[in-house]
Protein backbone atom coordinates (compact mmCIF):
# COMPACT_ATOMS: atom_id res chain seq x y z
CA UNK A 1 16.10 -31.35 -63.69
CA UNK A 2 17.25 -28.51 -61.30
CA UNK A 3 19.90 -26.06 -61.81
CA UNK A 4 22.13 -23.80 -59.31
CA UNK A 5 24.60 -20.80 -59.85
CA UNK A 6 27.64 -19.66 -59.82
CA UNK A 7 28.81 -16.81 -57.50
CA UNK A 8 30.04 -15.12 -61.16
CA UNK A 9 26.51 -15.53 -62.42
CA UNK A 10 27.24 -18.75 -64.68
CA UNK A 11 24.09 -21.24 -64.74
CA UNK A 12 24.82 -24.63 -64.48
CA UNK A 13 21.73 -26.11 -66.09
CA UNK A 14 21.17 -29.77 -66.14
CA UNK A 15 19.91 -31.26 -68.97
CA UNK A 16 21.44 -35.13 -68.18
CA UNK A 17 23.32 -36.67 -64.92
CA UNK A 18 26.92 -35.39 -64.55
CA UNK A 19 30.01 -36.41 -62.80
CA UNK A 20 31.79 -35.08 -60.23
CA UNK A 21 35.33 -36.24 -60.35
CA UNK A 22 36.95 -37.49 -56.55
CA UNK A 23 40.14 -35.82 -56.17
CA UNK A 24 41.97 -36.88 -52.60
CA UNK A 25 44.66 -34.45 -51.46
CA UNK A 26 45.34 -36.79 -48.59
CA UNK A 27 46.92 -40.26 -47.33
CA UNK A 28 44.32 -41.88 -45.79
CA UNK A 29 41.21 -42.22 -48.19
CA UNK A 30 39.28 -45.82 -47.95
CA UNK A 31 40.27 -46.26 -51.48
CA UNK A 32 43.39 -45.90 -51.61
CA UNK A 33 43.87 -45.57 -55.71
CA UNK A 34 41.76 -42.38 -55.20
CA UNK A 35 44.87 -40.32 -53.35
CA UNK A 36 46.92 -38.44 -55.16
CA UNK A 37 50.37 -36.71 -54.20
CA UNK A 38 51.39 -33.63 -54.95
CA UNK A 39 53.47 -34.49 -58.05
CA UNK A 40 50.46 -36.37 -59.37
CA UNK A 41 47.44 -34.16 -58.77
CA UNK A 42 47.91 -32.39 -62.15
CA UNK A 43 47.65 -35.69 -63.47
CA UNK A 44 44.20 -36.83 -62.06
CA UNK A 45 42.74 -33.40 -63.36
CA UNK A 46 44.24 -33.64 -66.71
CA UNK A 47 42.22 -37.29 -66.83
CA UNK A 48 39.21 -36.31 -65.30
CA UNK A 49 38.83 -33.51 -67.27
CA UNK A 50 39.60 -35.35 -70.36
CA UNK A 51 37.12 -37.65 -69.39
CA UNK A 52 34.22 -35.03 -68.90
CA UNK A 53 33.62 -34.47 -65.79
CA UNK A 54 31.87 -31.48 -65.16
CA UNK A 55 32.98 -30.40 -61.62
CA UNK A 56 36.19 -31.99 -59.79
CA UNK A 57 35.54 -32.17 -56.17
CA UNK A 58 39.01 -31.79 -54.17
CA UNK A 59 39.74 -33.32 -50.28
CA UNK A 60 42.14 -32.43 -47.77
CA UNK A 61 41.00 -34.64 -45.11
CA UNK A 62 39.23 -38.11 -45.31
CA UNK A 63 36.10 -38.70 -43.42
CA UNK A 64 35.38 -42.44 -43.67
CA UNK A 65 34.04 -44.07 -40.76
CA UNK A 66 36.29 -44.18 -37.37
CA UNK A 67 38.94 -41.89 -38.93
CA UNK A 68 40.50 -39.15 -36.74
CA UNK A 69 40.45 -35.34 -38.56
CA UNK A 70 43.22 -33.65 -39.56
CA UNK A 71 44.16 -30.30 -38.45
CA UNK A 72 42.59 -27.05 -39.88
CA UNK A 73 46.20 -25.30 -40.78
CA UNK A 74 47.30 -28.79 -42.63
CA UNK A 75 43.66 -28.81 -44.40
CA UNK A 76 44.17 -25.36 -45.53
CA UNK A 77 47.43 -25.39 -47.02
CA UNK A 78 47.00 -28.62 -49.12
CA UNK A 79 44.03 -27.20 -50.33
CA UNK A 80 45.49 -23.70 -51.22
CA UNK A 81 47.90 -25.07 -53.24
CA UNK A 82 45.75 -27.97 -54.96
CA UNK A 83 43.33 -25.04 -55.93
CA UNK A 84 46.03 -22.59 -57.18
CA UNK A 85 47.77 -25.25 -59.09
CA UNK A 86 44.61 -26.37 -60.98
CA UNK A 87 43.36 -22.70 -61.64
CA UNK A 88 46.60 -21.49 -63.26
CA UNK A 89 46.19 -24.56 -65.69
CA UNK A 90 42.68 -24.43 -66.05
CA UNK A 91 40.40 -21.00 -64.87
CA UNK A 92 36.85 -21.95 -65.67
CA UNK A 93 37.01 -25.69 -64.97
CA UNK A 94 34.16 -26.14 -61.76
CA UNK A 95 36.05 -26.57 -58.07
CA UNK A 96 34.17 -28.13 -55.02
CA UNK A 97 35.86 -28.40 -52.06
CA UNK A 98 34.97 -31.30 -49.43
CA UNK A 99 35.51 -29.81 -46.03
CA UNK A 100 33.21 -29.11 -43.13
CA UNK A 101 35.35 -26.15 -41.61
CA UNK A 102 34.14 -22.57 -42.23
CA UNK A 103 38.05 -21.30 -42.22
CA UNK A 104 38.79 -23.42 -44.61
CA UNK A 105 36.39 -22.67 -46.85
CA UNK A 106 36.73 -19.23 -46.80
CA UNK A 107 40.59 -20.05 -48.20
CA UNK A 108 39.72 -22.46 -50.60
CA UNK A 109 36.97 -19.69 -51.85
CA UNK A 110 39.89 -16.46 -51.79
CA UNK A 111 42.22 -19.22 -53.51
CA UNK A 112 39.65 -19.89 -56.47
CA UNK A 113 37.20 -22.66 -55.62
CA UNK A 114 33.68 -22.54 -56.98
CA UNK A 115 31.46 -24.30 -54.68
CA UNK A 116 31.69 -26.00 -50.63
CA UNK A 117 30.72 -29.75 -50.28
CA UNK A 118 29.71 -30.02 -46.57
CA UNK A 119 29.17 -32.99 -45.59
CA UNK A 120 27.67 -31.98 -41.85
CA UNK A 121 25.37 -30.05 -43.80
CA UNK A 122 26.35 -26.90 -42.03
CA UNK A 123 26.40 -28.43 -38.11
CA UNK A 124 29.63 -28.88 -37.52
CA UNK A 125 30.58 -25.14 -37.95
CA UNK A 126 28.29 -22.87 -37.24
CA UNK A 127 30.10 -20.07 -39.37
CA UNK A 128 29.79 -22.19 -42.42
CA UNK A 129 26.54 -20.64 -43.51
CA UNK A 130 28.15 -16.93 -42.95
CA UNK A 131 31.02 -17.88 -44.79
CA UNK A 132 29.19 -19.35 -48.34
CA UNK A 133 26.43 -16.47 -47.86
CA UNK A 134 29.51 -14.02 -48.04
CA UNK A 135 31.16 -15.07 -51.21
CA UNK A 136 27.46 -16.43 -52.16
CA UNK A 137 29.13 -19.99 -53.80
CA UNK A 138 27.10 -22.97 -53.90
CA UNK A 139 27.02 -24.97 -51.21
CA UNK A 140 26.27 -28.55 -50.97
CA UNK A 141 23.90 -29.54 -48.00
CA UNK A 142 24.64 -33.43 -47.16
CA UNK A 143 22.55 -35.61 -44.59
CA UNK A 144 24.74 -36.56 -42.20
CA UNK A 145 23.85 -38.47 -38.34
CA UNK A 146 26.98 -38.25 -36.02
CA UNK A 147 30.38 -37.40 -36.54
CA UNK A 148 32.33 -39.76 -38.51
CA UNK A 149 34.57 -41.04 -35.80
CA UNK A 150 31.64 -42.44 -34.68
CA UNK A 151 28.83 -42.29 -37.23
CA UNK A 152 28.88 -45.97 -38.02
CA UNK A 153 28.44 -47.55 -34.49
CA UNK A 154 24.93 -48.84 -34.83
CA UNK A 155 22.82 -45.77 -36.72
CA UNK A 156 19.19 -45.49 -35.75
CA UNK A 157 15.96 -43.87 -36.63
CA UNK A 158 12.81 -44.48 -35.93
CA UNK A 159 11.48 -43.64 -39.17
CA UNK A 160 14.24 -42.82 -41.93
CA UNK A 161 12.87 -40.90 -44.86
CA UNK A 162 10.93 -38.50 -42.28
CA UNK A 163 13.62 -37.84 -40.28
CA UNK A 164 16.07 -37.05 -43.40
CA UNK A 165 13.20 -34.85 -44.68
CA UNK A 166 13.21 -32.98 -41.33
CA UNK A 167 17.20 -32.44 -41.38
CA UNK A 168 16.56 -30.80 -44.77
CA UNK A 169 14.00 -28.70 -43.90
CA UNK A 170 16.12 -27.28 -40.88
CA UNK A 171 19.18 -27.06 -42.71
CA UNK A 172 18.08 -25.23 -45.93
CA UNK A 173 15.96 -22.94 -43.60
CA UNK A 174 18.98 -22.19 -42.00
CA UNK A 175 21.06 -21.56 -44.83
CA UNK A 176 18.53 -19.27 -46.11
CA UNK A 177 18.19 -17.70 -42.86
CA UNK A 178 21.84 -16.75 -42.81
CA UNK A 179 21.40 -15.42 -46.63
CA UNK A 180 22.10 -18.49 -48.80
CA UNK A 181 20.14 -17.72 -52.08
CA UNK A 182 18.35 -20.64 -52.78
CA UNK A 183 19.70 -21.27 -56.24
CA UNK A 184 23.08 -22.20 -54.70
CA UNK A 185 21.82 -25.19 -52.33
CA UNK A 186 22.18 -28.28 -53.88
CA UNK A 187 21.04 -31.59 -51.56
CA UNK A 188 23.01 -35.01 -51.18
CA UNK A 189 21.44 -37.79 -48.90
CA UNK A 190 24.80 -38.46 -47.33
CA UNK A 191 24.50 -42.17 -48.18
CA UNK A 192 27.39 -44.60 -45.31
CA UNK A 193 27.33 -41.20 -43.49
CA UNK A 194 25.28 -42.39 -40.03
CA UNK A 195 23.66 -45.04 -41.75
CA UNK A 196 23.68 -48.61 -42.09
CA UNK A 197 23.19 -51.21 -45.33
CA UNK A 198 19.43 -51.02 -44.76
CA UNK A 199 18.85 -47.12 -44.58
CA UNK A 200 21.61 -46.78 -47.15
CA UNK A 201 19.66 -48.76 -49.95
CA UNK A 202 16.27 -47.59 -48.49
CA UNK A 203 17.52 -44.37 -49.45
CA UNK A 204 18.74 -44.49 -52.75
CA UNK A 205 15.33 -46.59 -53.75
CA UNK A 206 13.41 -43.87 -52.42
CA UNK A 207 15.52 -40.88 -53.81
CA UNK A 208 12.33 -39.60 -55.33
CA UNK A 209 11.29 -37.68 -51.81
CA UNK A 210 14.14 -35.12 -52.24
CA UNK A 211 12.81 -33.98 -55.41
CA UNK A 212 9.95 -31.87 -53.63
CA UNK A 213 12.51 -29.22 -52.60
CA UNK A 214 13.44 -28.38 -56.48
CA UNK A 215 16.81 -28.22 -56.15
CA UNK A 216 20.04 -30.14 -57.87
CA UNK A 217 20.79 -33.46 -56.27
CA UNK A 218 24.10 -35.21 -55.36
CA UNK A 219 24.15 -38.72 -54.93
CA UNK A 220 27.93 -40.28 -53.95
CA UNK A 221 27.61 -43.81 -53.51
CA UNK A 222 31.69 -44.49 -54.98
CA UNK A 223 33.19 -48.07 -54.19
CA UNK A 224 30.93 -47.56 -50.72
CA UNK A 225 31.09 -50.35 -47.78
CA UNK A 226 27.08 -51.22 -49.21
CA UNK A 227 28.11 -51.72 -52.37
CA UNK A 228 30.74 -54.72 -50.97
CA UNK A 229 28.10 -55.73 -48.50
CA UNK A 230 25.72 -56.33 -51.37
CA UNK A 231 28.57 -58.11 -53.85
CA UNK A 232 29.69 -60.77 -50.48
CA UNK A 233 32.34 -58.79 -48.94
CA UNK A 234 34.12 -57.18 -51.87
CA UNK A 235 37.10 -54.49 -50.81
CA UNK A 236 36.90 -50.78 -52.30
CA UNK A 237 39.27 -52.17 -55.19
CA UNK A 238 36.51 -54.58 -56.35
CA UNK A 239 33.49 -52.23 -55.99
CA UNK A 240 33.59 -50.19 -59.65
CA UNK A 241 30.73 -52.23 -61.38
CA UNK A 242 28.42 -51.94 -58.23
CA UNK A 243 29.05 -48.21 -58.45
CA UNK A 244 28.34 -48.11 -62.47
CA UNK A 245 25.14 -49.76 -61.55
CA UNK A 246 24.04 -47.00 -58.80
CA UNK A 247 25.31 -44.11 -60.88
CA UNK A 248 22.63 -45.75 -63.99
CA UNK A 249 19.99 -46.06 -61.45
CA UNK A 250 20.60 -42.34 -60.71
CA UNK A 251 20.25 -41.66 -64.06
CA UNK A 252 17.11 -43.01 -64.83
CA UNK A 253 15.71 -41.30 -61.73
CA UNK A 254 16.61 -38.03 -63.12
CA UNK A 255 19.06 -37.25 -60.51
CA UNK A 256 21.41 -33.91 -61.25
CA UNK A 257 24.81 -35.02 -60.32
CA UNK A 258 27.15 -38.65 -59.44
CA UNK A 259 30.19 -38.21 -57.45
CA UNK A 260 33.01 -41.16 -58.21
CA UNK A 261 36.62 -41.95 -58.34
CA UNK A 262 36.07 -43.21 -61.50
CA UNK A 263 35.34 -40.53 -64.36
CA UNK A 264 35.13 -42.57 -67.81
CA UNK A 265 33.40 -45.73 -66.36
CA UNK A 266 30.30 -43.96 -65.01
CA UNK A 267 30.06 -41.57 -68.06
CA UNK A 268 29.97 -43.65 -70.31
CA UNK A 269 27.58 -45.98 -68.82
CA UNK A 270 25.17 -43.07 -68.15
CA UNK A 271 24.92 -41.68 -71.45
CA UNK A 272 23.76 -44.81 -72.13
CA UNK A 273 21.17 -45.32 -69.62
CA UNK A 274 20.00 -42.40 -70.81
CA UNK A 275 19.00 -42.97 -74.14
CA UNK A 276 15.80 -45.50 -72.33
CA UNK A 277 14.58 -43.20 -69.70
């Protein structure tokens, strides 16, 4: 397994799969037990740290299929004060931020936040790569095809796994290009981001292709529309034991990191995956 590192020099080495905790700042996640208020956000990272999660990844603006964004000042300010409030309780615990806007990056950085989860995997903001290169935090590259108001409206490629390979290979060149040490690029297939139920499991099957590039990989497949598609229809409530299953299959592939709503559940079944890999 890969590692990556800190912009204070820590090494996050894996040695097993590891959860990132889902933390929505905002009202209109698709699951809606995975929002939290301002009153109850110390709550959620009380629990999720409790439950071991290794990083807690924090959202200010939702970015499931059709949904309109949110403005950059509003995305800023909730985040500011999400990050604040957790550092003052907790200073070491590990802070991603979901966002896909160099600005507000650069805030969430200046207010405390470890590492940047982009899901356009540095396209939709062309300062983005500037901005992690200057405060040299991780940064999570995630396949992405589209935008997501309209990322969902019939997907296509003409051959899949190539053309995700060739997205990577532009998109870490880039972020080296712009002064991205390598050992703070970490990869995430962007599964339900441009991409139908096909190309979504054909993905995760063939998960095995990302591991040429030697770096950390982040799979987030949480309570996902494939998951109901799979289980006849099922609604983000119903999808926790389809996402347990995904996370294990992670697991025995080796893969770095999980990203859920649900902490405890995919822990524990991990660990024990793990013990017959």
């Amino acid at each position: 397994m890969h590692s990556f590192v800190l912009r204070d020099g820590r090494k996050i080495d894996f040695q097993q799969t590891e959860i990132m905790g889902i933390i929505n700042i905002t009202k209109n996640s698709f699951y809606k037990e995975s929002r939290v208020s301002e009153e109850s956000l110390m709550q959620r990272v009380d629990q999720f740290i409790q439950e071991g999660a290794l990083i807690l990844d924090i959202g200010a603006e939702s970015t499931r299929p059709g949904i309109d964004p949110v403005d950059e000042d509003t995305e800023i300010e909730n985040i500011q004060k999400a990050v604040s409030m957790i550092r003052e309780k907790y200073p070491k615990v590990l802070l991603s931020i979901d966002t896909y806007r160099a600005t507000t990056a650069e805030a969430a950085i200046l207010a405390g936040a470890d590492i940047i989860n982009d899901i356009s995997g540095l396209t939709f903001d062309e300062r983005m790569a500037d901005v992690v290169a200057k405060y040299q935090v991780p940064i999570i590259i995630m396949h992405i095809k589209g935008k997501p108001k309209d990322m969902q409206n019939d997907p296509h490629y003409d051959d899949l796994i190539t053309e995700v390979e060739g997205f990577f290979n532009r998109q870490i060149q880039l972020a080296l290009d712009h002064g991205v040490q390598r050992d703070k690029i970490i990869l995430d297939p962007g599964i339900g981001f441009g991409k139908n139920y096909e190309h979504n499991v054909s993905l995760i099957k063939n998960i095995d292709f990302m591991k040429k590039y030697q770096l950390p990989i982040l799979l987030a497949v949480s309570r996902k529309t494939f998951i109901g598609q799979r289980l006849g229809g099922l609604e983000p409530s119903q999808r926790l034991e389809g996402t347990i299953a995904v996370s294990c299959f992670a697991a025995m592939k080796g893969i770095e990191m999980v990203r859920v709503h649900d902490v405890k559940e995919n822990l524990r079944a991990v660990r024990v995956m793990e013990l017959f890999k």
